[in-house]
Every structure is written in structure tokens, then in C-alpha cells.
Protein backbone atom coordinates (compact mmCIF):
# COMPACT_ATOMS: atom_id res chain seq x y z
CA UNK A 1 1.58 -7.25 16.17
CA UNK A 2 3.81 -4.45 15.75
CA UNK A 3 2.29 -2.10 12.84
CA UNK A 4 5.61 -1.78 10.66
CA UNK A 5 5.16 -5.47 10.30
CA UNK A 6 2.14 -4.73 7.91
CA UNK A 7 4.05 -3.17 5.19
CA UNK A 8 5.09 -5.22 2.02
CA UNK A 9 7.72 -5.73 -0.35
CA UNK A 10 6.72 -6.51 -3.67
CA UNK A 11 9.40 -6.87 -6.19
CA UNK A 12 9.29 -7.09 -10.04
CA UNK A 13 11.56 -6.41 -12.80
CA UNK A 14 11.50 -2.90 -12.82
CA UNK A 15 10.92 -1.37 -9.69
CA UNK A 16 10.54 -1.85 -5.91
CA UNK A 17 6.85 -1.55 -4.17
CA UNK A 18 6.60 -0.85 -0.27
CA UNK A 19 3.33 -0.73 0.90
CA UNK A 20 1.32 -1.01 3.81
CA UNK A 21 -1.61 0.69 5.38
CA UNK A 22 -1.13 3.97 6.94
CA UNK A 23 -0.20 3.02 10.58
CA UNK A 24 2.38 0.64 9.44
CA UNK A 25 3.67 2.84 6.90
CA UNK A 26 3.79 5.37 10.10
CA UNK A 27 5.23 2.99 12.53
CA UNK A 28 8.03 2.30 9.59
CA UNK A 29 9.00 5.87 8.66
CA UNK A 30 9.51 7.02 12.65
CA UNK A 31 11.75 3.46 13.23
CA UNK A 32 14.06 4.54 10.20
CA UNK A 33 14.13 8.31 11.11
CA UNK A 34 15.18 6.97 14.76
CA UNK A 35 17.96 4.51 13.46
CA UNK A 36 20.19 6.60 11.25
CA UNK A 37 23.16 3.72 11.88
CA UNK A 38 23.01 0.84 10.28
CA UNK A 39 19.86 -0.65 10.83
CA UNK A 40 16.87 -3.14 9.21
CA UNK A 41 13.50 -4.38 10.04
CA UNK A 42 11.82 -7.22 8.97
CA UNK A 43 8.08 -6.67 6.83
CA UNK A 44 5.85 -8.58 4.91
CA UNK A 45 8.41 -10.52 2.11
CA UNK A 46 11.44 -9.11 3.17
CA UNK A 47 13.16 -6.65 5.32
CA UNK A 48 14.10 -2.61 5.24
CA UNK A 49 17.48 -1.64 6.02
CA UNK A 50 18.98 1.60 6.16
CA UNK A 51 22.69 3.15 6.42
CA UNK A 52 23.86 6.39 7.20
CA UNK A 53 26.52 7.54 4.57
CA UNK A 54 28.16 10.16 2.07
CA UNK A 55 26.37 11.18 -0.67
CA UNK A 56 22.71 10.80 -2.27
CA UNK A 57 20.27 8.69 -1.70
CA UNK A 58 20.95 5.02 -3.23
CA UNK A 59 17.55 2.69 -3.08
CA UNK A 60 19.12 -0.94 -3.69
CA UNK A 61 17.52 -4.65 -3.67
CA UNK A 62 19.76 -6.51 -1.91
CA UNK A 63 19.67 -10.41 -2.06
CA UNK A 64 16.75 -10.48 -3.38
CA UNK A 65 14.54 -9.30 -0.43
CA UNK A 66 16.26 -6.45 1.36
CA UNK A 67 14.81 -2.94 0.34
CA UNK A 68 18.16 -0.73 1.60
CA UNK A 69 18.41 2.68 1.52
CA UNK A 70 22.04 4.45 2.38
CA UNK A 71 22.74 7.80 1.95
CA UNK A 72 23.40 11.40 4.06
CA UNK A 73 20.74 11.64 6.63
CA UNK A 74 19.39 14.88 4.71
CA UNK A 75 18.75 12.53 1.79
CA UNK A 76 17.41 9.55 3.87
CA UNK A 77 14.71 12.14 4.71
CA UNK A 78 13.17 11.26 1.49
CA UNK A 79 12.28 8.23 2.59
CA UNK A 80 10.84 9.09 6.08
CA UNK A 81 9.15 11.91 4.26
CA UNK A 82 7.46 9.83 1.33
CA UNK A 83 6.07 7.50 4.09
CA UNK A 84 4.93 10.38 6.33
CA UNK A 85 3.35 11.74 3.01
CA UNK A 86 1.37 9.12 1.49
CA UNK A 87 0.11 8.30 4.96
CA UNK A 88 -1.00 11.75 5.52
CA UNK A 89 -2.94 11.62 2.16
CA UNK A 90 -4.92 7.68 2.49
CA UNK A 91 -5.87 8.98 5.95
CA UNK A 92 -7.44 12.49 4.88
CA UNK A 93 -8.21 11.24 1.29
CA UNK A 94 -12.31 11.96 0.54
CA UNK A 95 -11.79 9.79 -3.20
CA UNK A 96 -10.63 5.95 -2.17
CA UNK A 97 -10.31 4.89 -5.99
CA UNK A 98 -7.07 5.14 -6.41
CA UNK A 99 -4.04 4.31 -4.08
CA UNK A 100 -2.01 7.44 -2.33
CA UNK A 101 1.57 6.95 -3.85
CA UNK A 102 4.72 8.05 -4.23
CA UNK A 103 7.66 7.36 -6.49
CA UNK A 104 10.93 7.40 -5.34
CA UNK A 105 13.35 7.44 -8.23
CA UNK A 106 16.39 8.92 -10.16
CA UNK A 107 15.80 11.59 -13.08
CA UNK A 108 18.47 13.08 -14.83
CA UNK A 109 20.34 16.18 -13.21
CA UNK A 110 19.16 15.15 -9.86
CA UNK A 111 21.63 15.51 -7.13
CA UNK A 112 19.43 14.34 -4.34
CA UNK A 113 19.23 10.69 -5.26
CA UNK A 114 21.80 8.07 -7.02
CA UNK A 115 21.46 7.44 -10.48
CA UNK A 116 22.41 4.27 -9.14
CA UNK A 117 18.85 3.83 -7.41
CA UNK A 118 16.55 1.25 -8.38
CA UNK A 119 12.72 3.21 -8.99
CA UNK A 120 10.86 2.63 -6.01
CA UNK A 121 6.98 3.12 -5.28
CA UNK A 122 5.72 4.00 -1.77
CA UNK A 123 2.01 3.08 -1.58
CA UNK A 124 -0.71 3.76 1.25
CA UNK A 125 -3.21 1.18 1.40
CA UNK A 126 -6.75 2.65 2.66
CA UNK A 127 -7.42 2.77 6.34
CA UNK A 128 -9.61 0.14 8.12
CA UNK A 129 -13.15 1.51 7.84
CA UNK A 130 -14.13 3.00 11.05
């Protein structure tokens, strides 16, 4: 099984949840940061697709099941570094009680993302014990 295949899309009313362990969460951020054209990959309840355009960062629902993120590669970077990030903190992490997360969302006054975005959470599951 390919790891990006492990991640998950959870949706609800009022934001977007990908999550996955840490390799998949790897395996995901260095396929997007590879594929700046329009691409997707299928995970766990949906799929993640990604655009290369103009502007901020928009994070859309599309359909339904299609977490897609479009946006100037310097903005996309977000994304590949929020899943780098919370990877990097499950796997060196000494207190497991609480998730490693990160939200990805608009705030007022921020140029970097689209106040268009829907609020996304980025969440690192705990590694497999050794």
C-alpha cells in the first residue's frame, strides 16, 4: 500500500480534517510539492487535488469529497509545509496526549491565503509503536 493512501478526509460543517499518520502525511506532502500542475490523489474518503495558479492560497471542498488547494506555488507551500510540520512534531513528540496539528485557515488582513478558503485542520496521527 502506498503510504499517502493512509491519510483521511473527514468533513463536517465547518471545516476540513486531513489526517493520517506521519509517513502518509510525508508520502502526501512530497507528491503535491512534485505536481505543481494540476494534479489529485486519491486517500481515505476522498481525494487531494492541487492547481498551480495566481494568487493566494484557496482551500475548497469540491463535490463533496475533493480537498483542492490552488494557488501560486509560494502559497501552495503552506500546504507541503503544514504536512512536513506536523509530521516532524508526532515523530519527535515525547507527550502523545494530544494530536500534532495544524490549522490552515483565513484571518483577516492575511494576504497569504483566500478569504475564500474553507478552515482546514492538518492532523498527525501517532507513529506505530516501535
Amino acid at each position: 500500500m502506498e503510504d499517502h493512501r493512509r491519510c483521511r478526509l473527514s468533513v463536517d460543517d465547518s471545516e476540513l480534517e486531513l489526517a493520517g499518520p506521519p509517513a502518509g502525511l510525508r508520502a502526501l506532502g512530497q507528491l503535491l510539492r512534485h505536481h505543481a500542475e494540476p494534479f489529485e490523489v486519491a486517500i481515505t474518503g476522498g481525494v487531494v487535488s492541487q492547481e498551480a495558479t495566481a494568487g493566494a492560497l484557496l482551500v475548497s471542498l469540491l463535490g463533496g469529497t475533493k480537498l483542492h488547494f490552488s494557488g501560486a506555488r509560494e502559497y501552495l507551500d503552506i500546504i507541503w509545509d503544514a504536512l512536513d510540520g506536523v509530521t516532524e512534531q508526532a515523530e519527535t513528540a515525547d507527550d502523545r496526549t494530544i494530536n500534532r496539528h495544524q490549522h490552515i485557515e483565513y484571518l483577516q488582513g492575511d494576504d497569504y491565503r483566500s478569504p475564500d478558503s474553507v478552515p482546514l485542520v492538518i492532523v498527525a496521527d501517532w507513529p506505530d509503536a516501535p
